[in-house]
N, C-alpha and C. Protein backbone atom coordinates (compact mmCIF):
# COMPACT_ATOMS: atom_id res chain seq x y z
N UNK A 1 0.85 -1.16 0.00
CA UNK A 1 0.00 0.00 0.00
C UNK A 1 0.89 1.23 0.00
N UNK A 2 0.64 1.75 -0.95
CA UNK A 2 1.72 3.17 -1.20
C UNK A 2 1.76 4.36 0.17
N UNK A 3 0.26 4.24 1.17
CA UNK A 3 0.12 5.50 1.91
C UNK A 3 0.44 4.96 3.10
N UNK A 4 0.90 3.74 3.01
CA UNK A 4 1.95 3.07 4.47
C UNK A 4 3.48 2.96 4.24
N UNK A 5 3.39 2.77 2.59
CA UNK A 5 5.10 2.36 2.25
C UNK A 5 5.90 3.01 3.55
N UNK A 6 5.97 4.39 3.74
CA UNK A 6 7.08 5.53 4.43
C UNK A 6 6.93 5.21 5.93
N UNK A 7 5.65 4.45 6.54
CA UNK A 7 5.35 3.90 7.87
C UNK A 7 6.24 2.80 7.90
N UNK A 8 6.25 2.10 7.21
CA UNK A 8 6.84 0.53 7.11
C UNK A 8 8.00 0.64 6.78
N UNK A 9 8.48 1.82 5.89
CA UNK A 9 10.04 2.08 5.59
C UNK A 9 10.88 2.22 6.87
N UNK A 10 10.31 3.20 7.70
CA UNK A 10 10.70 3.78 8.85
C UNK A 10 11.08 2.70 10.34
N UNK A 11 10.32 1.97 10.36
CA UNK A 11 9.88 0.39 11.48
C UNK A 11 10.85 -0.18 11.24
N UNK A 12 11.87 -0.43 12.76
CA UNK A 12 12.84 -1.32 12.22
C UNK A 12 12.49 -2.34 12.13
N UNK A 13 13.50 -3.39 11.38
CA UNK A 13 13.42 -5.01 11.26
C UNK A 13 12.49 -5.89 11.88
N UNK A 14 12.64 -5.61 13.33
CA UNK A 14 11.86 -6.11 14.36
C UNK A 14 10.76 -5.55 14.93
N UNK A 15 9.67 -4.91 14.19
CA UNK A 15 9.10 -4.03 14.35
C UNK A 15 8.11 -4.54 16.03
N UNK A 16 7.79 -3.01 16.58
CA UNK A 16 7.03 -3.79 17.62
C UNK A 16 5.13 -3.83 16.77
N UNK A 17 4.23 -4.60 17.91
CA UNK A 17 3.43 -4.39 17.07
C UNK A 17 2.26 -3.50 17.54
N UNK A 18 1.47 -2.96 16.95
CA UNK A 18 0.48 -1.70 17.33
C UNK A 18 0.13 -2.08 18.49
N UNK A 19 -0.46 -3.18 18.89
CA UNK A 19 -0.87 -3.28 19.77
C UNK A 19 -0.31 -3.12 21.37
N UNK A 20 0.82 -2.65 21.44
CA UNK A 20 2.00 -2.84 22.10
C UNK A 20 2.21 -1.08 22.08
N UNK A 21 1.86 -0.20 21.14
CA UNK A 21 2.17 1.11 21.66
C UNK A 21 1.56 1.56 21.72
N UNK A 22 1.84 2.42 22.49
CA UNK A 22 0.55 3.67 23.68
C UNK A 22 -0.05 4.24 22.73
N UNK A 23 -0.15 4.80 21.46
CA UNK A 23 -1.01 5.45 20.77
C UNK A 23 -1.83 5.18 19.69
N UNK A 24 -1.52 3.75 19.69
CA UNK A 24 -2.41 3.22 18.82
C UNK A 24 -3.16 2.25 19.39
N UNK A 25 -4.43 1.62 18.93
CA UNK A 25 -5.62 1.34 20.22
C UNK A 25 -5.34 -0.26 19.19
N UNK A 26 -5.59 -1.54 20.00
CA UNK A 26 -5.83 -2.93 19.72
C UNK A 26 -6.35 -2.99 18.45
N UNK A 27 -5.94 -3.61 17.47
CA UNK A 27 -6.18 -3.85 15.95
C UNK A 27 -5.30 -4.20 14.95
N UNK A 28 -5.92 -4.23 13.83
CA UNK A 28 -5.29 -4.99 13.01
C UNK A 28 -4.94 -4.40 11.50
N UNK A 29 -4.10 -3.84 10.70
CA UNK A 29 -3.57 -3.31 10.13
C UNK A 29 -3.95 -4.18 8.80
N UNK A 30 -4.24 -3.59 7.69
CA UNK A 30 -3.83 -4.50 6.26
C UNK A 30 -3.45 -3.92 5.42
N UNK A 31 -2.42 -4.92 4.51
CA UNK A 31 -1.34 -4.75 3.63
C UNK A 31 -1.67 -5.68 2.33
N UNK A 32 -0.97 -5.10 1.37
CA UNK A 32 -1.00 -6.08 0.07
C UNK A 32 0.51 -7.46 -0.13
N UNK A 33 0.43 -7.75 -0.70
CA UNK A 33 1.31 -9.01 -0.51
C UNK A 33 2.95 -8.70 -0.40
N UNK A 34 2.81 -7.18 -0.72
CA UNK A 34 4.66 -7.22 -0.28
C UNK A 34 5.08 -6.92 1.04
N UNK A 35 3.69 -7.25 1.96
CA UNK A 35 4.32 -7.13 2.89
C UNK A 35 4.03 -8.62 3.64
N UNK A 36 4.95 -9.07 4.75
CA UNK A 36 4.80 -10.17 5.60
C UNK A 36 3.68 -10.72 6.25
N UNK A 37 2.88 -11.53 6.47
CA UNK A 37 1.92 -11.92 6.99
C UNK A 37 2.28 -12.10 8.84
N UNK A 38 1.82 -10.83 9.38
CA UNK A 38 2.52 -10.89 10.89
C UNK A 38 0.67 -11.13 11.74
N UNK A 39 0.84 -10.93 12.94
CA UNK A 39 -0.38 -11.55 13.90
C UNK A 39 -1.18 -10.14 14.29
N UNK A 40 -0.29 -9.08 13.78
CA UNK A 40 -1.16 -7.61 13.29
C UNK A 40 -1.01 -7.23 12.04
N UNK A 41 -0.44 -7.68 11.18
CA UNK A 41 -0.64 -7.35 9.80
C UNK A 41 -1.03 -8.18 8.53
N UNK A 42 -2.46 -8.01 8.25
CA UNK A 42 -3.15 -9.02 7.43
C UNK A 42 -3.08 -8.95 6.01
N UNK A 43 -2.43 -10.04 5.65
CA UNK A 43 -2.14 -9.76 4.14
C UNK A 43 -3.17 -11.16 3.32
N UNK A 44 -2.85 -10.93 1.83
CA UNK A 44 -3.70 -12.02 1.47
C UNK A 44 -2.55 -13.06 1.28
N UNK A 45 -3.56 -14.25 0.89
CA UNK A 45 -2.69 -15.35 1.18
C UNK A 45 -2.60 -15.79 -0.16
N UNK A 46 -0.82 -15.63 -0.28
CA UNK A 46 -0.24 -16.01 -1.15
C UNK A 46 -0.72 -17.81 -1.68
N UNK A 47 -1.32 -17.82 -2.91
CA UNK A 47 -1.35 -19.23 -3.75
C UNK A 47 -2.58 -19.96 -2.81
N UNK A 48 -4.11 -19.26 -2.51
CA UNK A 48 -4.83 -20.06 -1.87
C UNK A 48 -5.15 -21.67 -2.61
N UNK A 49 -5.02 -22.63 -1.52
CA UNK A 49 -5.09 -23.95 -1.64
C UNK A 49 -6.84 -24.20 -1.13
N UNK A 50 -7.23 -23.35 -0.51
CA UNK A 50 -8.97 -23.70 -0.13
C UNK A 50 -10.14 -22.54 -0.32
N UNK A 51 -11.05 -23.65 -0.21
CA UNK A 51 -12.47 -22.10 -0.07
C UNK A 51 -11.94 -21.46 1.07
N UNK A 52 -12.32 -21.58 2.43
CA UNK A 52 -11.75 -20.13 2.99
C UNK A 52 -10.87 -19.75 2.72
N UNK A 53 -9.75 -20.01 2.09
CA UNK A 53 -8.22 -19.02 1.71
C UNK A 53 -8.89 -17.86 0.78
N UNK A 54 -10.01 -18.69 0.10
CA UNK A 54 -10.25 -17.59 -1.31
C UNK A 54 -11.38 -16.86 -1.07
N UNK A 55 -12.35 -16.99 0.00
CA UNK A 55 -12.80 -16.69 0.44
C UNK A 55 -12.49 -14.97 1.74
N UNK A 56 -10.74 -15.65 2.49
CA UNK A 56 -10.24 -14.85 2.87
C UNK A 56 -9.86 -13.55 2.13
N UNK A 57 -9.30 -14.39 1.14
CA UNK A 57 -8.31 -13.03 0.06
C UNK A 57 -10.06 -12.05 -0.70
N UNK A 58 -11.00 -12.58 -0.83
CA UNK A 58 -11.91 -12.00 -1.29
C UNK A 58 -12.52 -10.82 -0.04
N UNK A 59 -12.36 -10.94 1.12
CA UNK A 59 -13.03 -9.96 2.04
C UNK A 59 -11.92 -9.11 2.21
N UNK A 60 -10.67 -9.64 1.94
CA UNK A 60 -9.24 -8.63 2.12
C UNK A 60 -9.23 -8.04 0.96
N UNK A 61 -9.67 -8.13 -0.05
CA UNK A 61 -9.73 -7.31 -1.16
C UNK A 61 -10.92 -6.11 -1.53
N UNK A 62 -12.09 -6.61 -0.72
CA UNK A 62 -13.43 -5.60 -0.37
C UNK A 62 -12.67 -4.63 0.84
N UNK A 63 -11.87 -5.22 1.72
CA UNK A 63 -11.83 -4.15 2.77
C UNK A 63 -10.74 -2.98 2.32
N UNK A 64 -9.62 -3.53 1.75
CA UNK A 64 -8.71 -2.56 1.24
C UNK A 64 -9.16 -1.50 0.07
N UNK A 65 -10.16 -2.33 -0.71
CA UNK A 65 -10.61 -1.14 -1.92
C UNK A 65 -11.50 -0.07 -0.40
N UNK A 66 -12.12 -0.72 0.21
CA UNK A 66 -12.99 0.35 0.89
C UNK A 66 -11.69 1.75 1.61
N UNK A 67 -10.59 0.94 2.15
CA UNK A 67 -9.40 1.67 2.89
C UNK A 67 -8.84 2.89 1.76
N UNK A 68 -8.67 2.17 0.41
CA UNK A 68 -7.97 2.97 -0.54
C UNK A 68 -9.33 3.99 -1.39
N UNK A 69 -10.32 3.95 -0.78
CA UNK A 69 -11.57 5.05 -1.67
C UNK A 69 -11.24 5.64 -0.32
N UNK A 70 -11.27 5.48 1.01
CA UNK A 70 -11.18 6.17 1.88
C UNK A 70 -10.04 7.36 1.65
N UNK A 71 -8.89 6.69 1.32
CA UNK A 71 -7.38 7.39 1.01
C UNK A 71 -7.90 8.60 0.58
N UNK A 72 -8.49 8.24 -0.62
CA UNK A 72 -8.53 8.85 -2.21
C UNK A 72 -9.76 9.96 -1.91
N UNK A 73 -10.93 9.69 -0.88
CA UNK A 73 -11.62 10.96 -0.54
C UNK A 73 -10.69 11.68 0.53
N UNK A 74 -10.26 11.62 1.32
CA UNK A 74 -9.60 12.35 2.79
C UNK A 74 -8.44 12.98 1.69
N UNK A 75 -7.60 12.24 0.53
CA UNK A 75 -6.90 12.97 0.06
C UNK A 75 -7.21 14.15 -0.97
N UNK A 76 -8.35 13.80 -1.55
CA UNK A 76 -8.90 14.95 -2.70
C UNK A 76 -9.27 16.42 -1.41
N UNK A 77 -10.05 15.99 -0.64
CA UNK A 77 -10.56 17.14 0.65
C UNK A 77 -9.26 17.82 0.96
N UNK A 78 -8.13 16.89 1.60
CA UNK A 78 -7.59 18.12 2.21
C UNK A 78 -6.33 17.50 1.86
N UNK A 79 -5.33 18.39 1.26
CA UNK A 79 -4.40 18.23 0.15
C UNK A 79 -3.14 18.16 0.90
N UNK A 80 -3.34 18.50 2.27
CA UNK A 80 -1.76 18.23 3.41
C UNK A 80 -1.68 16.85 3.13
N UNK A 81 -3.08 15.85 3.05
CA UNK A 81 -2.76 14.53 3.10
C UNK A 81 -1.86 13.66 1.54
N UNK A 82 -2.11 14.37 0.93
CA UNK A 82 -1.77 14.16 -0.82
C UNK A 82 -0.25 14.51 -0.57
N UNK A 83 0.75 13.30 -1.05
CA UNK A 83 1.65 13.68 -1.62
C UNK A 83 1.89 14.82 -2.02
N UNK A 84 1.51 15.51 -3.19
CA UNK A 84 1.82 16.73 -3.66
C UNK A 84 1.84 17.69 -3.02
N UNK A 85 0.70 17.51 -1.69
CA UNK A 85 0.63 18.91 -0.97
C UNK A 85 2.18 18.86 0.17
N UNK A 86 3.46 18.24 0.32
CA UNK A 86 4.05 18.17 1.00
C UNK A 86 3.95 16.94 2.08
N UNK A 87 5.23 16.86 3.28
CA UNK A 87 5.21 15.91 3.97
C UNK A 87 4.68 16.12 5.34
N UNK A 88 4.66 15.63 6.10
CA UNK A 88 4.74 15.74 7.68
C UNK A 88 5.49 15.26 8.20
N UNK A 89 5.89 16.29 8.48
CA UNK A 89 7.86 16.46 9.58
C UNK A 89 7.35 15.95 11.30
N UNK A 90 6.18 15.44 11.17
CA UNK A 90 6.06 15.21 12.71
C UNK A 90 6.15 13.69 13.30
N UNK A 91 5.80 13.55 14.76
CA UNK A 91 5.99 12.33 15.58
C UNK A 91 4.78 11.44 14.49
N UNK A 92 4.44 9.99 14.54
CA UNK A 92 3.53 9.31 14.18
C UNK A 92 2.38 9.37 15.01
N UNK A 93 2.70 9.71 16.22
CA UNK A 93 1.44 10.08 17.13
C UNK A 93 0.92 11.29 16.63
N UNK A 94 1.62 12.48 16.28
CA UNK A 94 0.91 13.77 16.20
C UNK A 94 0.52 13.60 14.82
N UNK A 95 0.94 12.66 13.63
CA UNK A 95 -0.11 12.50 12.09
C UNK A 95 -1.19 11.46 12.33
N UNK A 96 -1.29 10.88 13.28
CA UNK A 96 -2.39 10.03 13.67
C UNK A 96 -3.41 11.06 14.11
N UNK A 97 -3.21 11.96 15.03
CA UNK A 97 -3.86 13.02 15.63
C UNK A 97 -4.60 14.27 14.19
N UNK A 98 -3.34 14.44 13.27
CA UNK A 98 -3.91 14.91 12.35
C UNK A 98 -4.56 14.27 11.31
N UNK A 99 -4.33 13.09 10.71
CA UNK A 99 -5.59 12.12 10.42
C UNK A 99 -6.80 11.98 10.53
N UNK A 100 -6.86 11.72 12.04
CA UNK A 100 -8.52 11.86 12.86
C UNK A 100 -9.15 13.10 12.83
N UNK A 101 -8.23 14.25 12.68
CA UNK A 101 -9.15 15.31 12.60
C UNK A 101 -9.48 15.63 11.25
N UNK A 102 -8.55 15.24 10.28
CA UNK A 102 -8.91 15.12 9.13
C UNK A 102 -10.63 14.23 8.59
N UNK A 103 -10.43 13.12 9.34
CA UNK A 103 -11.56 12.15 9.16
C UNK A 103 -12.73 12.85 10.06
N UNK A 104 -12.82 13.62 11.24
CA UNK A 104 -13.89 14.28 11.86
C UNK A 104 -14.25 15.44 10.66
N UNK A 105 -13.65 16.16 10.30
CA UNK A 105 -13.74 17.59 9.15
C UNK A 105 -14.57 16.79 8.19
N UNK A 106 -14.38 15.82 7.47
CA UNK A 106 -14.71 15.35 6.47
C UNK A 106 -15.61 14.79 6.72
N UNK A 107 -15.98 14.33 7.80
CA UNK A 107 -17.82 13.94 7.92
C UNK A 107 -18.52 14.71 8.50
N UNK A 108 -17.89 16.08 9.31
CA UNK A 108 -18.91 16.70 9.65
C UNK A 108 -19.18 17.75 7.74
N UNK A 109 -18.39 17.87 7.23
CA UNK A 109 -18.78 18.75 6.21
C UNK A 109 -19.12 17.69 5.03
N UNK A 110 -19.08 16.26 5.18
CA UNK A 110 -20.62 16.03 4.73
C UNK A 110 -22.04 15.67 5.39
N UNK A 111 -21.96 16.04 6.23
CA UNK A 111 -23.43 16.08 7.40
C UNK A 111 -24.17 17.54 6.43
N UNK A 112 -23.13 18.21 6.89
CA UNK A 112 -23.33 20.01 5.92
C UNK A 112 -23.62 19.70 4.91
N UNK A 113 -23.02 18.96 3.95
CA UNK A 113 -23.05 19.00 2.19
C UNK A 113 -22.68 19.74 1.88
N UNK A 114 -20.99 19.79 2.31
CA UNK A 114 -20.19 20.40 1.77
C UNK A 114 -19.47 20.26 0.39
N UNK A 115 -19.67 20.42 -0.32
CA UNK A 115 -18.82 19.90 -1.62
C UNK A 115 -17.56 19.96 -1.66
N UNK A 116 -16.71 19.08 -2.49
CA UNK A 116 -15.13 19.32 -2.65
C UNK A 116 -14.96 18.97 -4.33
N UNK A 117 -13.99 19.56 -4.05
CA UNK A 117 -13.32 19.56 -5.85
C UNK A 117 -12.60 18.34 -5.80
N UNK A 118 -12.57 17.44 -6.82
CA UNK A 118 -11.76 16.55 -7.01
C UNK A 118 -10.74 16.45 -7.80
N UNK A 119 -9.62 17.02 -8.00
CA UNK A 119 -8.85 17.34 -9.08
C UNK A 119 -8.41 15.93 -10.04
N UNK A 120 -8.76 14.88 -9.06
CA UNK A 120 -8.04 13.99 -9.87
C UNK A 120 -8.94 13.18 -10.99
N UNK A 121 -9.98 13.78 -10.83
CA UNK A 121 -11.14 12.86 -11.66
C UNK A 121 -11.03 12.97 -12.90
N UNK A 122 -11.87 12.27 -14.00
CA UNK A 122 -11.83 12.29 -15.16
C UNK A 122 -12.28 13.99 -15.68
N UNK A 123 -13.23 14.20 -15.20
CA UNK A 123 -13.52 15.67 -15.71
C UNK A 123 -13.34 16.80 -14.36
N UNK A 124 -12.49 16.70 -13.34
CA UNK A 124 -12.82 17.24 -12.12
C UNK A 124 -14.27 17.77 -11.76
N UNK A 125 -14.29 18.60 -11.10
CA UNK A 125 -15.11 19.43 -10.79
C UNK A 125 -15.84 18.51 -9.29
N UNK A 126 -17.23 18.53 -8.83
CA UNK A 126 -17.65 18.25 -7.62
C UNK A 126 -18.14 16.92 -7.30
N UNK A 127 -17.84 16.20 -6.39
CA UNK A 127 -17.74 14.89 -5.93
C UNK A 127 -19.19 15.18 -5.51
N UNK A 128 -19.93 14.18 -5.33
CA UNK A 128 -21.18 13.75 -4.78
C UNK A 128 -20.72 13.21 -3.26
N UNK A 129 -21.80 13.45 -2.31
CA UNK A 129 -21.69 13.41 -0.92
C UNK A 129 -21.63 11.79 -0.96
N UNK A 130 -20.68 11.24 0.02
CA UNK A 130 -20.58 9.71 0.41
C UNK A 130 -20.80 9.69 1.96
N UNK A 131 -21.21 8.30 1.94
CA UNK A 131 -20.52 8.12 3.32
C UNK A 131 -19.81 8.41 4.12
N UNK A 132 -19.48 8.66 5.44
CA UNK A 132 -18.91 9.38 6.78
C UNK A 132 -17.68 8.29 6.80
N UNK A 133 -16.55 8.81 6.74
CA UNK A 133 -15.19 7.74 7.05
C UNK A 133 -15.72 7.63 8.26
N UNK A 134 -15.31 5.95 8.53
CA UNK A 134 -15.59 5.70 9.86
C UNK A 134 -17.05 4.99 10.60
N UNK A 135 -18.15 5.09 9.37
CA UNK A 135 -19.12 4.76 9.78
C UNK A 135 -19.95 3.16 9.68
């Protein structure tokens, strides 16, 4: 996943796991196959041999498209999160912090019906109201 690559770059070797640091709450992380299959990080399973394997890789593939439309609205809204708009020079606790407020902004201003520009679309111009990240 490209909007973890620089998370996962950063983690040494032995990484600890979320569940284990103070600012991130019990859960479970998912990744696409270049990354390791760890007991917090759910990847699909390489060469399924059964119905649930394919079954597995099929709900890991609904949940990540849902993760990566998530990306792709929080990033069209507010452009600190977009590559292009620059990095964040801060702790992982304080872009977690700016994240969430990112994800509160973005559902309260579609409660409002707020519109946003989507620059990246086929014809830009205004996205139709979705669902509340998070809901």
């Amino acid at each position: 996943m490209q909007d973890c690559a620089a998370v996962f770059n950063r983690l040494p070797r032995r990484c600890t796991p979320p569940a284990q640091l103070p600012h991130i709450p019990l859960s479970h992380l998912t990744g696409d196959s270049a990354y390791p299959n760890l007991s917090w990080l759910l990847t699909p399973v390489r060469n399924p041999r059964t119905r649930a394997e394919d079954l597995y890789n099929e709900a890991h593939g609904r949940t990540r498209r849902v993760i990566e439309r998530t990306f792709g609205l929080l990033k069209a809204r507010f452009r600190c999160l977009h590559m292009t708009g620059g990095s964040f020079y801060y702790s992982p606790k304080k872009v977690c912090q700016i994240i969430v407020a990112c994800c509160m902004l973005h559902n309260l201003a579609l409660r409002q019906q707020v519109p946003f520009l989507q620059e990246d679309g086929p014809e830009g111009g205004l996205v139709a109201a979705v669902e509340p990240v998070g809901s």
